[in-house]
Protein backbone atom coordinates (compact mmCIF):
# COMPACT_ATOMS: atom_id res chain seq x y z
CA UNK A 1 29.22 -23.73 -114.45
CA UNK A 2 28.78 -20.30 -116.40
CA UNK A 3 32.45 -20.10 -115.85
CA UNK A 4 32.66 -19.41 -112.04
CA UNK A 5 34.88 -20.66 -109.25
CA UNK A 6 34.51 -21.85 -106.21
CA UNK A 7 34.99 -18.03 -104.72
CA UNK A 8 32.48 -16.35 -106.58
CA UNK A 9 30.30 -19.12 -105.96
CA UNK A 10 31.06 -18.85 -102.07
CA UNK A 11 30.34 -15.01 -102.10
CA UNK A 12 27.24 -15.54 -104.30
CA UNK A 13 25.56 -18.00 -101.59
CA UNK A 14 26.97 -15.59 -98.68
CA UNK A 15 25.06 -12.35 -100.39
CA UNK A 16 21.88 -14.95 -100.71
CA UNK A 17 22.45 -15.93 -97.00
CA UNK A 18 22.23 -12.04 -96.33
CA UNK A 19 19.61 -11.25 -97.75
CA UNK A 20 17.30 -13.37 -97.36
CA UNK A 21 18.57 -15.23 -93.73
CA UNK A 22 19.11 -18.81 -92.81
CA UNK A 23 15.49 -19.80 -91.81
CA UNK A 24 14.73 -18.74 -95.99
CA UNK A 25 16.95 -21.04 -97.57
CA UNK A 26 15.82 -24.07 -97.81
CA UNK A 27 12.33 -22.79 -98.80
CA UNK A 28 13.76 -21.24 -101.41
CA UNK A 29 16.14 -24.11 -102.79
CA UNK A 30 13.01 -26.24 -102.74
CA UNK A 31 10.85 -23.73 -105.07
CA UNK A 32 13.84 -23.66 -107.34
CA UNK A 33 13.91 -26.93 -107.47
CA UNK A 34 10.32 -27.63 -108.86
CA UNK A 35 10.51 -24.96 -111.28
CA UNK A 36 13.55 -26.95 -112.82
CA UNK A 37 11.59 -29.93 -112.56
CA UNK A 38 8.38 -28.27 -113.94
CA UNK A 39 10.52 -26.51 -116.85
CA UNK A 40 12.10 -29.60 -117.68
CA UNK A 41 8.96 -31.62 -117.81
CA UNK A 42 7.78 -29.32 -120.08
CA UNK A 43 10.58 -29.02 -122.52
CA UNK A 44 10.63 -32.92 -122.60
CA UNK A 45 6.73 -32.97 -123.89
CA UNK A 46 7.14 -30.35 -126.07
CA UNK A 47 9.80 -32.51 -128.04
CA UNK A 48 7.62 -35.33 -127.63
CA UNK A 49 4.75 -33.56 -129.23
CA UNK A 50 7.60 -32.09 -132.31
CA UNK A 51 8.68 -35.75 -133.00
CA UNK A 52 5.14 -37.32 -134.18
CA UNK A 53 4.90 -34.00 -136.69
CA UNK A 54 8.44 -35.14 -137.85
CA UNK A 55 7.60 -38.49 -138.28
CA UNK A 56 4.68 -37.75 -140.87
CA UNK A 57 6.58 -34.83 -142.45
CA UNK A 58 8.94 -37.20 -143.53
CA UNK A 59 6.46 -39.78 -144.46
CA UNK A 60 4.32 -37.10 -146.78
């Protein structure tokens, strides 16, 4: 993942811990999670509105 080890990974999340505190955390992990959801649902209907214009491009 982005090539990082477990270390760096382990002082990333301490430095998050840190600043922003225990109580924060899962708060955050859940908004970060719906934005992934939300960008992915939107990259998946973009390509699903590309592939119709495809289709008749190749048709034409």
């Amino acid at each position: 993942m982005f090539g990082l080890g477990y270390q760096e990974l382990l002082i990333i999340l301490v430095i998050v811990l840190i600043l922003f505190g225990a109580n924060r955390l899962p708060e955050l992990a859940r908004s970060l999670g719906s934005s992934v959801k939300e960008f992915k649902k939107g990259v998946n209907e973009a390509k699903a509105e590309e592939t119709p214009k495809k289709e008749e491009e190749k048709k034409a």
